[in-house]
Protein backbone atom coordinates (compact mmCIF):
# COMPACT_ATOMS: atom_id res chain seq x y z
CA UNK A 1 -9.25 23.08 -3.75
CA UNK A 2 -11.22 23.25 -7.19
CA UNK A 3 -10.54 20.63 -8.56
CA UNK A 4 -9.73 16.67 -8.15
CA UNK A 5 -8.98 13.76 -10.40
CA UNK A 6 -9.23 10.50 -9.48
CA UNK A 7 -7.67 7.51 -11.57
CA UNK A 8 -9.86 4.08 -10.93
CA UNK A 9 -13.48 3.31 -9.50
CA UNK A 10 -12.73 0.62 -7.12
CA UNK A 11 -13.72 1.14 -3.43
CA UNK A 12 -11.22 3.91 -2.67
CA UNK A 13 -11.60 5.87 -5.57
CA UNK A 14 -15.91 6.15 -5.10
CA UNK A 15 -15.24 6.83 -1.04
CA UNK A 16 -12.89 9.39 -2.25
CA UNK A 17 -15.09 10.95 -4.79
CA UNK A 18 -17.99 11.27 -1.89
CA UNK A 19 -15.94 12.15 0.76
CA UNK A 20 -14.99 15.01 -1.72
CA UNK A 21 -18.33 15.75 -2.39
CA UNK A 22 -18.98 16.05 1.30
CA UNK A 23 -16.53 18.74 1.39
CA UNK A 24 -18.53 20.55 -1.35
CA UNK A 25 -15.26 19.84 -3.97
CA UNK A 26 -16.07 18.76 -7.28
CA UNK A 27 -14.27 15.58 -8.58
CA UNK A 28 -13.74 13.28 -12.07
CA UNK A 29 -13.38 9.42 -11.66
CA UNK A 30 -11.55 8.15 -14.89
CA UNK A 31 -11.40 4.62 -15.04
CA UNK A 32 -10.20 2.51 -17.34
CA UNK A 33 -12.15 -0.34 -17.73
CA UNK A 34 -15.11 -0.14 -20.01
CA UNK A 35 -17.59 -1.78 -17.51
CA UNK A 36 -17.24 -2.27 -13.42
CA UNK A 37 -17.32 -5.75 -12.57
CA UNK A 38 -17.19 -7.03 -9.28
CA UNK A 39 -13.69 -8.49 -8.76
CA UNK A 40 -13.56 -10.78 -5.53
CA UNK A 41 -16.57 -12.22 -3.53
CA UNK A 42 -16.91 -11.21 -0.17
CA UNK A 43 -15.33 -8.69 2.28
CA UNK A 44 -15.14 -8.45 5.62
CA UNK A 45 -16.12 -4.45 6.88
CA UNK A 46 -14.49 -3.72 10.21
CA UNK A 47 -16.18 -1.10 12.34
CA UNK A 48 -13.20 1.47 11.33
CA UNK A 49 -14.70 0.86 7.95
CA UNK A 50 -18.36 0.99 8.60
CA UNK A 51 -17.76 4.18 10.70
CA UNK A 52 -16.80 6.29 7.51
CA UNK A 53 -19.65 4.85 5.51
CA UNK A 54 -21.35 6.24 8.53
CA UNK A 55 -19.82 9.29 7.54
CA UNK A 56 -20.89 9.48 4.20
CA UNK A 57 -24.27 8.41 5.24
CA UNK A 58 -23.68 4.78 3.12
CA UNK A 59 -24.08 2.40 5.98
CA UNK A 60 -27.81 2.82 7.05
CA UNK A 61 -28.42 1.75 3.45
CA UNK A 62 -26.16 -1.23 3.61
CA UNK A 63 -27.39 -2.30 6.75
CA UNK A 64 -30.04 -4.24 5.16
CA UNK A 65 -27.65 -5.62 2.85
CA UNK A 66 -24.99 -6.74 5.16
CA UNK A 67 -25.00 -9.30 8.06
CA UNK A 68 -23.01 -8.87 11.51
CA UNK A 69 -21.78 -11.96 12.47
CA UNK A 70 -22.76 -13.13 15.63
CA UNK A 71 -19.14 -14.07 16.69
CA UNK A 72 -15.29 -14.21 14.95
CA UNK A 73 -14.36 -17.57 15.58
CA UNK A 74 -11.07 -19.14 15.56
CA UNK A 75 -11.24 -23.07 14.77
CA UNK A 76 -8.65 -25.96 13.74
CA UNK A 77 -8.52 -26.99 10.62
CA UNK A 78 -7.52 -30.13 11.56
CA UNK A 79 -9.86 -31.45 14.06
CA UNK A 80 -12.81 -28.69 13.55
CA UNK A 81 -12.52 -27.90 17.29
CA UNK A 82 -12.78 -24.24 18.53
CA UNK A 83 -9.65 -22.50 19.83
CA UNK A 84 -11.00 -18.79 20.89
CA UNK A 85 -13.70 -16.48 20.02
CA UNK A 86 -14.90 -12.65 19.93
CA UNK A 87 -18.81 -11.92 19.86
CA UNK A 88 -18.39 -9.32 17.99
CA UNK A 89 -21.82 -8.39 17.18
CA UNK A 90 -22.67 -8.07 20.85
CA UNK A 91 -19.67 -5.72 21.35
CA UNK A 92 -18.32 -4.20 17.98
CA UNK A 93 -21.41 -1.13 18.66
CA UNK A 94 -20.80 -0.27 22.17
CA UNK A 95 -16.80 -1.06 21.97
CA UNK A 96 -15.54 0.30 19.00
CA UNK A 97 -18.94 2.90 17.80
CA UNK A 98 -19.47 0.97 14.58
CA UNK A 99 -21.12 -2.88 13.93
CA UNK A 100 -18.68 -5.54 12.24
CA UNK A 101 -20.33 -6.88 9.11
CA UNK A 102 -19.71 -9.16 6.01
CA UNK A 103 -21.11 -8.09 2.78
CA UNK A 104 -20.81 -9.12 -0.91
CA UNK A 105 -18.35 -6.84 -3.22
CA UNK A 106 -20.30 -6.59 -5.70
CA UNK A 107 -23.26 -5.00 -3.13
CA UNK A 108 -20.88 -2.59 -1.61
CA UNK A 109 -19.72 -1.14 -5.21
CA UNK A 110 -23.44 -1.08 -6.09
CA UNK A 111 -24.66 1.00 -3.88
CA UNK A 112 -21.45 3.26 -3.92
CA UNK A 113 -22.23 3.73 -7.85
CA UNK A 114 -25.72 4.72 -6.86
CA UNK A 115 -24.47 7.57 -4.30
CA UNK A 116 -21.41 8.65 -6.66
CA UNK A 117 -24.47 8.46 -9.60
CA UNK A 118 -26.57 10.73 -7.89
CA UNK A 119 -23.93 13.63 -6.44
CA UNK A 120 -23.87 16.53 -8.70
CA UNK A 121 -20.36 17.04 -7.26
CA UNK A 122 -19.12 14.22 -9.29
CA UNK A 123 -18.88 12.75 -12.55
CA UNK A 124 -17.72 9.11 -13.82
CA UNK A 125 -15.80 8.16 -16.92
CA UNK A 126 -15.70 4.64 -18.52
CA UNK A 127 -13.19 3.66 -20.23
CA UNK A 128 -10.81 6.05 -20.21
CA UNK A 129 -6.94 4.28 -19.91
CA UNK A 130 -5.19 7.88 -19.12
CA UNK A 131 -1.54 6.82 -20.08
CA UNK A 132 0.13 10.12 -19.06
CA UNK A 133 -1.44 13.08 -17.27
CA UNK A 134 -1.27 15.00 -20.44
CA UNK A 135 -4.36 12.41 -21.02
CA UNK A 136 -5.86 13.56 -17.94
CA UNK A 137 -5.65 16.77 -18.22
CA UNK A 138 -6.72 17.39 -22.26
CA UNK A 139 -9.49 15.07 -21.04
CA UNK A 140 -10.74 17.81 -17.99
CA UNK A 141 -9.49 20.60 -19.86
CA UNK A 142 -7.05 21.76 -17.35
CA UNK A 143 -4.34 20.22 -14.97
CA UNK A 144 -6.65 19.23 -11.69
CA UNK A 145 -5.74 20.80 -8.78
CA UNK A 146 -4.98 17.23 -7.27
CA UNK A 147 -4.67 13.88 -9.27
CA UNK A 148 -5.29 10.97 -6.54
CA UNK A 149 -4.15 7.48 -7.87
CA UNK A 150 -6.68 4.94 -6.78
CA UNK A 151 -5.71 2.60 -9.74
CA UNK A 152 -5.09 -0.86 -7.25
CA UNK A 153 -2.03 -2.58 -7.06
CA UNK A 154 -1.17 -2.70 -10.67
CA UNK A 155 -1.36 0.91 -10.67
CA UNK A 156 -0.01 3.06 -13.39
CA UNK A 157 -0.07 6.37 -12.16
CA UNK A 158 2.31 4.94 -9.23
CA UNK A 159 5.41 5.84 -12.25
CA UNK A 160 4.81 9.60 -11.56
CA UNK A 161 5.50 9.55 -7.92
CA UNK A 162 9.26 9.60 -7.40
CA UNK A 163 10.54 6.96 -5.30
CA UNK A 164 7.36 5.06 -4.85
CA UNK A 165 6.73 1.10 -4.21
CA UNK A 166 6.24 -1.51 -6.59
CA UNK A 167 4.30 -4.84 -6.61
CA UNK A 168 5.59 -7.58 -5.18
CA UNK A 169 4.63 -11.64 -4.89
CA UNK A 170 3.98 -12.18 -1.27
CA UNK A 171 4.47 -16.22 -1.51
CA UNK A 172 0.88 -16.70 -1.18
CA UNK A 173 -2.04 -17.72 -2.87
CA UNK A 174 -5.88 -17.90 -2.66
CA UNK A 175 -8.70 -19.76 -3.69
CA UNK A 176 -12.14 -18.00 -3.48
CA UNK A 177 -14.91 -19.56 -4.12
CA UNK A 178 -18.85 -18.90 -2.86
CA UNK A 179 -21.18 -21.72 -1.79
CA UNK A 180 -25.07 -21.55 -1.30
CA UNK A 181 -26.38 -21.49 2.02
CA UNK A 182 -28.15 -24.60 1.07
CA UNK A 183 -25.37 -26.16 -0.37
CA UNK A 184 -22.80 -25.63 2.73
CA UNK A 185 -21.62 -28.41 4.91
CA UNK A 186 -23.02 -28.12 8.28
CA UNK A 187 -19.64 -27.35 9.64
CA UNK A 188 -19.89 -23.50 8.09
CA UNK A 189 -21.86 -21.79 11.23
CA UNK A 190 -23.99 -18.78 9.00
CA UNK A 191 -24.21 -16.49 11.79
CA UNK A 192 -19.90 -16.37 12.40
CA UNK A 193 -17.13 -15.29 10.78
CA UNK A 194 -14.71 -18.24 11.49
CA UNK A 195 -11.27 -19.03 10.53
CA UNK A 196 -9.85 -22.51 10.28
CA UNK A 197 -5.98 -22.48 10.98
CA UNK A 198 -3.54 -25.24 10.32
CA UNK A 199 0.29 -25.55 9.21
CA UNK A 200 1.59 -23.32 6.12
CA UNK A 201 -2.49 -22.03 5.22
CA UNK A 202 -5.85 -21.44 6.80
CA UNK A 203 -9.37 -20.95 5.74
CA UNK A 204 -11.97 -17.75 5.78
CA UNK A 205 -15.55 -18.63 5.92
CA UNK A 206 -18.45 -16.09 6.40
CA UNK A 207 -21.15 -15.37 5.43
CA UNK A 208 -23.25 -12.99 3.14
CA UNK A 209 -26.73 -11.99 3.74
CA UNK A 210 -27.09 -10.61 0.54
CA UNK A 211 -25.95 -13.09 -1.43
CA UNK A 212 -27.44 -15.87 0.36
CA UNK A 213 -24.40 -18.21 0.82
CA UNK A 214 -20.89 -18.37 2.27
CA UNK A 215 -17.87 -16.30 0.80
CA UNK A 216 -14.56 -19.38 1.71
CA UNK A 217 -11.08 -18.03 0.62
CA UNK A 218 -8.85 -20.58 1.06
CA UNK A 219 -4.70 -18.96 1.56
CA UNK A 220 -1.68 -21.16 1.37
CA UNK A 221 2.06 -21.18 0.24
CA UNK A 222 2.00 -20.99 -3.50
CA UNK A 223 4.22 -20.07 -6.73
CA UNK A 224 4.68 -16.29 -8.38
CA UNK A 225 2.52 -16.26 -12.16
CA UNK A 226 3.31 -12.66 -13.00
CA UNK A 227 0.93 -10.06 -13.36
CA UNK A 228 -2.44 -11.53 -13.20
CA UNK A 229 -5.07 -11.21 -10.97
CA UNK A 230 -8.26 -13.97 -10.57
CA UNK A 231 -8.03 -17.17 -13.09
CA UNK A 232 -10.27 -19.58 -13.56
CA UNK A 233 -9.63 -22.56 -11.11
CA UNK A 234 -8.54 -25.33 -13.70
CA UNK A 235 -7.95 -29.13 -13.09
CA UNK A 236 -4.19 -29.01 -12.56
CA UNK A 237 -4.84 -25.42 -9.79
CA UNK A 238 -7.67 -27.34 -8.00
CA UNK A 239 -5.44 -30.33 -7.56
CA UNK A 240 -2.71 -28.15 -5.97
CA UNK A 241 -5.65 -26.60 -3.70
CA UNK A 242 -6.50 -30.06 -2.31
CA UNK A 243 -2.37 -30.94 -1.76
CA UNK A 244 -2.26 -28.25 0.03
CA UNK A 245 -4.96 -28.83 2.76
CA UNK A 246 -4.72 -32.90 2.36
CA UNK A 247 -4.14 -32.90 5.83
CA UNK A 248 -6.84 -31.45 7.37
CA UNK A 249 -10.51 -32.56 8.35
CA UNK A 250 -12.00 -34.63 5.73
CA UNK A 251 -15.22 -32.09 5.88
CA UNK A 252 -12.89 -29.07 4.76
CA UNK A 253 -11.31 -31.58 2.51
CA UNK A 254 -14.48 -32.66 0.74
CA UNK A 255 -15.70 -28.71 0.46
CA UNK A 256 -12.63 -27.99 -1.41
CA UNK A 257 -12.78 -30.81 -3.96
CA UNK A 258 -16.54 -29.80 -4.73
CA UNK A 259 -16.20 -26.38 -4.72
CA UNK A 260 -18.12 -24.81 -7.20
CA UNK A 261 -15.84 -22.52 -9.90
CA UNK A 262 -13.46 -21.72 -7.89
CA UNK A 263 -10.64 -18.35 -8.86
CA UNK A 264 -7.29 -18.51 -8.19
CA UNK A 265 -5.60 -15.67 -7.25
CA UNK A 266 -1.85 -14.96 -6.69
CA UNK A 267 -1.63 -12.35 -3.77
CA UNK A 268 0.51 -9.31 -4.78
CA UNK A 269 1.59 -6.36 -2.02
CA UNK A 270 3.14 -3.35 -2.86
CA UNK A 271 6.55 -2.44 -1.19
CA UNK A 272 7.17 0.12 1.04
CA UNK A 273 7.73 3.74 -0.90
CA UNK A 274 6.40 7.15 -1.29
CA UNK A 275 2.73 7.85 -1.89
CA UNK A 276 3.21 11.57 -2.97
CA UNK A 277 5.05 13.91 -4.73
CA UNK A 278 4.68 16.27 -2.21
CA UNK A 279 3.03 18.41 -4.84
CA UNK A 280 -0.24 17.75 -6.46
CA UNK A 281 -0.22 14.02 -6.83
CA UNK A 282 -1.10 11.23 -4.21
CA UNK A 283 -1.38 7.45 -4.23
CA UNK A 284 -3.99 5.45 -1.91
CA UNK A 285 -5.77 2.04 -1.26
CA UNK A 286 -3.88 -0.18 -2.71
CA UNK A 287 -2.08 1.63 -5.48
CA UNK A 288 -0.17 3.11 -2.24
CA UNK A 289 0.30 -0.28 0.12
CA UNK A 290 -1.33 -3.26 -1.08
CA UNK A 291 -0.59 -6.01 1.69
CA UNK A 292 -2.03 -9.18 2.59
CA UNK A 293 -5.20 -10.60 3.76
CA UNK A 294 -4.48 -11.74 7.26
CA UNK A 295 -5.61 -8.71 9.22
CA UNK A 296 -8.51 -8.75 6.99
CA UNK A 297 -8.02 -4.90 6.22
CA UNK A 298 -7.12 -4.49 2.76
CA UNK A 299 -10.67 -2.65 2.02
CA UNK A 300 -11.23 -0.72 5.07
CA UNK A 301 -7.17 1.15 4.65
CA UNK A 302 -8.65 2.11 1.30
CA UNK A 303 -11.94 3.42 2.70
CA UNK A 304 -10.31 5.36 5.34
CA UNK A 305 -7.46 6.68 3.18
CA UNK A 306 -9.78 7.90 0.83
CA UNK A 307 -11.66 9.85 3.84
CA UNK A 308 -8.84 11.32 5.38
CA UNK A 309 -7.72 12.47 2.05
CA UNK A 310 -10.63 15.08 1.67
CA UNK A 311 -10.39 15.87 4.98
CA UNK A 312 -6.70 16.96 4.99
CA UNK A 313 -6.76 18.58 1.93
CA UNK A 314 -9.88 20.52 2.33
CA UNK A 315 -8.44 22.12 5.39
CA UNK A 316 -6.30 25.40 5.76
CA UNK A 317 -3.00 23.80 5.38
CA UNK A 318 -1.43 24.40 1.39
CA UNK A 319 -1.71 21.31 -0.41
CA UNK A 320 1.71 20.14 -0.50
CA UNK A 321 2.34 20.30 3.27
CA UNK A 322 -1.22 18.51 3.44
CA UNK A 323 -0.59 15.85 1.17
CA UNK A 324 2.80 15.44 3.34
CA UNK A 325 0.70 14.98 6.38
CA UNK A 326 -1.33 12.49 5.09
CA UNK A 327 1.14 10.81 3.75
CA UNK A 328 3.42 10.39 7.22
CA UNK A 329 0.11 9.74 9.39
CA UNK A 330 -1.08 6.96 6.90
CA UNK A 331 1.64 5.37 6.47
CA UNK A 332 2.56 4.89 10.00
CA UNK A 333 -1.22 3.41 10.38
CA UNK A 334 -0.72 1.06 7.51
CA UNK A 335 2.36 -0.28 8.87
CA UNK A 336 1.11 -1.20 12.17
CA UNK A 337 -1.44 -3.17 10.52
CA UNK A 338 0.70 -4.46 7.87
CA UNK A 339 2.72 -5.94 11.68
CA UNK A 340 -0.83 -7.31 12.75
CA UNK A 341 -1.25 -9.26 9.43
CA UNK A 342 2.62 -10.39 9.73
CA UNK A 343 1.53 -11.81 13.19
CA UNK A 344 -1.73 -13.47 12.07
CA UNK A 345 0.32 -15.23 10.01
CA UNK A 346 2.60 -16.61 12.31
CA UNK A 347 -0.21 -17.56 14.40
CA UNK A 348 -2.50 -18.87 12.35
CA UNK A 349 -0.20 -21.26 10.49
CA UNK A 350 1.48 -21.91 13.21
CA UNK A 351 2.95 -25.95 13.67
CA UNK A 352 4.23 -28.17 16.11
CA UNK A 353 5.01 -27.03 19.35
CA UNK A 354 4.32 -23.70 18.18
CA UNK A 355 0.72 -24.72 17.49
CA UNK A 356 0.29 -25.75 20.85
CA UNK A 357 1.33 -23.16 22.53
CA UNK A 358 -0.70 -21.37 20.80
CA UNK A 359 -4.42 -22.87 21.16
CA UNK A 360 -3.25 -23.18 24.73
CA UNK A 361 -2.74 -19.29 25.41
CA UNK A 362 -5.42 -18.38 23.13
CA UNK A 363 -7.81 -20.63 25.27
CA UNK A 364 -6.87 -19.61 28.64
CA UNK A 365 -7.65 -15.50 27.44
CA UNK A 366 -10.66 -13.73 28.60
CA UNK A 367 -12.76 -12.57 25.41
CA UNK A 368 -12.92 -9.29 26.27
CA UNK A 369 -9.04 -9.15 26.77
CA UNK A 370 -8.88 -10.40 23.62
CA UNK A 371 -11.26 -7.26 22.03
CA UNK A 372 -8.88 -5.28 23.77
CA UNK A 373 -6.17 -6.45 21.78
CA UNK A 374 -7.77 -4.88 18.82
CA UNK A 375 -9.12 -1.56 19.96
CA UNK A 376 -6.20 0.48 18.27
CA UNK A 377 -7.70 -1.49 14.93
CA UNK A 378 -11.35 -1.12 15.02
CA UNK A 379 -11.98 2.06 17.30
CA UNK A 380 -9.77 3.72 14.79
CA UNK A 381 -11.90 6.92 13.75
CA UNK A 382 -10.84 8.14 10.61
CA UNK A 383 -10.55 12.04 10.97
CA UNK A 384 -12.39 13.65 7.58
C-alpha cells in the first residue's frame, strides 16, 4: 500500500488519514468544500470512540476539551421525573477501557486538522469537487492505490461502487440548537447527559465543556424536503417544533419557544448496499451507512471504520480480499447498532400502555445490569 485517496474531511476522512499515517502510508484528503465549517453542534463520544482517538494519541489532548458526564439519564418529558440512569463516568473507564464524553464538533475537527496539519504523511486539498476519478487521479498524478469515499451521506463517489445504497428520508426530523450555561433552565443538569422521552419524539440535552453551554437536539416525526441538510429555523419550522412537543412539561415547552437560532435538519440514512468494489475502492462513515441518531453512534461508526480500514489494509492480506473483509465485519457491526437505534426508538417514544410498561421495567433494573446491556457497544475495541 503506496498510496491512498480520500474524498471528504469530515470526521472519518481525518481519522482515516491518521490512522494511515500511523501505518507509515502516505495519504491525500480532497475535499470539496472551499473552507471546513463545523456542521452540527455537539456529539456525544462513546468510549468505542474515545478508545481509537486513544489510538491515534488524539484523546489526551481532548481531554481538556471534553466533559464526561457524570451520569446518562433517562427522564419524562412529560412530567420531568427520572425513569433510569447509568453513571457513566464512574464506570465507562474501568467497564468499557475508555471515558464517555460530550464535546463540541467544531473542537473535535479542530484539533483533528491540527494532527492531520502536522503529519508529513498527509496532505489536505480545499476545494477540490473530484467529479470522476479521472479528476482524482490527474489531480495525484497517478490512480491511488486505494480511493476511500468519506464524502457523508450525500456522497458522490458512492455512483462508482456497484450495487451500493442510496439516501433515504428516515421520517424524522431535528432541531438543534445550543444554549449558554447561563442561559439554561434549571431543569438541564450540566454534569449529565439526559434524554427526555415522550410519545412520537424525545429530547437530547448535554453538555459541552468547551463551549460553555448545552448542545439540545430536539427529534420528532416530520416531512421529507429533499436534499438539504441544516436550514435556518424560520417562523413557520419553529411553530411546527412547538406542535410537536405541545404536550409536554411547560419548562421544555418554554426552552423550545426561546430557543436561540435554532437549525432544522431533515434526518437522511443511507440504505443497506455494498461499500466496495471489491477492488480498489471503499465507502465509510456515512457515505457507507448513514442511520439515525437514537443509538447516538453516527460519529463513533465513522471513527472506527476509518481505523479498521488502515488496519486491514495495511496487513498481509491483497487488497481486494481485505477490503472484502472489512466490508463483511463492518457491516455486520453497523447493523447491530442500526437494531439498537431501531429499539431506542420504540422505547423512547413509546405511548400508552406501552409507556408504562416501560418506565416500570426500566425502574425496577439494577444500573449495572443495565451497563451490561451495552458492553457489546462501548467495549467494542476497534482492531487497527
Amino acid at each position: 500500500m503506496k498510496s491512498v485517496a480520500i474524498l471528504g474531511a469530515g470526521v472519518a476522512g481525518l481519522v482515516g488519514a491518521l490512522a494511515f499515517a500511523r501505518k507509515g502510508v502516505a495519504s491525500v484528503i480532497l475535499e470539496r468544500t472551499a473552507t471546513l465549517q463545523e456542521v452540527g453542534a455537539g456529539l456525544q463520544l462513546s468510549p468505542n470512540a474515545t478508545y481509537v482517538l486513544g489510538k491515534l494519541g488524539i484523546a489526551e489532548q481532548l481531554a481538556g476539551l471534553w466533559r464526561e458526564p457524570d451520569n446518562i439519564c433517562l427522564v419524562s418529558g412529560q412530567t420531568l421525573a427520572p425513569i433510569t440512569s447509568i453513571a457513566t463516568k464512574s464506570i465507562a473507564r474501568s467497564r468499557w477501557g475508555s471515558p464517555y464524553a460530550s464535546i463540541h464538533r467544531a473542537t473535535l475537527q479542530k484539533v483533528l486538522l491540527e494532527r492531520v496539519a502536522a503529519e508529513p504523511l498527509i496532505s489536505l486539498h480545499l476545494d477540490m469537487d473530484c467529479k470522476s476519478e479521472r479528476d482524482v487521479a490527474a489531480l495525484l498524478g497517478g490512480k491511488p492505490d486505494l480511493t476511500i469515499g468519506a464524502d457523508g451521506v450525500w456522497s458522490k463517489f458512492r455512483q462508482f461502487i456497484p450495487q451500493s445504497g442510496a439516501p433515504e428520508f428516515t421520517g424524522m426530523v431535528a432541531w438543534r440548537f445550543i444554549i449558554p450555561e447561563r442561559d439554561a433552565p434549571s431543569f438541564l443538569n450540566p454534569r449529565n447527559i439526559t434524554a427526555y422521552v415522550g410519545a412520537h419524539a424525545h429530547i437530547v440535552a448535554y453538555p459541552l465543556k468547551d463551549a460553555g453551554a448545552f448542545n439540545v437536539v430536539a427529534l420528532s416525526t416530520g416531512n421529507n424536503p429533499g436534499e438539504t441538510w441544516a436550514a435556518d429555523c424560520n417562523p413557520a419550522f419553529r411553530s411546527e417544533m412547538t406542535s410537536q412537543f405541545s404536550g409536554w412539561h411547560r419548562d421544555i415547552r418554554t426552552l423550545l419557544s426561546y430557543a436561540p437560532k435554532p437549525t432544522w435538519w431533515p434526518l437522511f440514512g443511507v440504505s443497506h448496499g455494498r461499500w466496495t468494489d471489491g477492488s480498489s475502492r471503499i465507502l465509510i462513515g456515512d457515505a457507507a451507512h448513514a442511520m439515525t441518531p437514537f443509538a447516538a453512534q453516527g460519529a463513533a461508526m465513522a471513527i472506527e471504520d476509518a481505523f479498521e480500514l488502515a488496519g486491514v489494509v495495511t496487513g498481509n492480506a491483497p487488497l481486494a480480499d481485505a477490503l472484502l473483509f472489512f466490508e463483511r465485519n463492518r457491516q455486520h457491526r453497523v447493523s447491530r447498532v442500526r437494531s439498537r437505534g431501531a429499539f431506542n426508538k420504540f422505547a423512547y417514544h413509546a405511548r400508552g400502555p406501552v409507556r408504562v410498561a416501560r418506565d416500570l421495567v426500566l425502574k425496577m433494573r439494577r444500573p449495572e445490569n443495565v451497563a451490561a446491556d451495552l458492553d457489546w457497544l462501548y467495549g467494542y475495541k476497534a482492531p487497527g
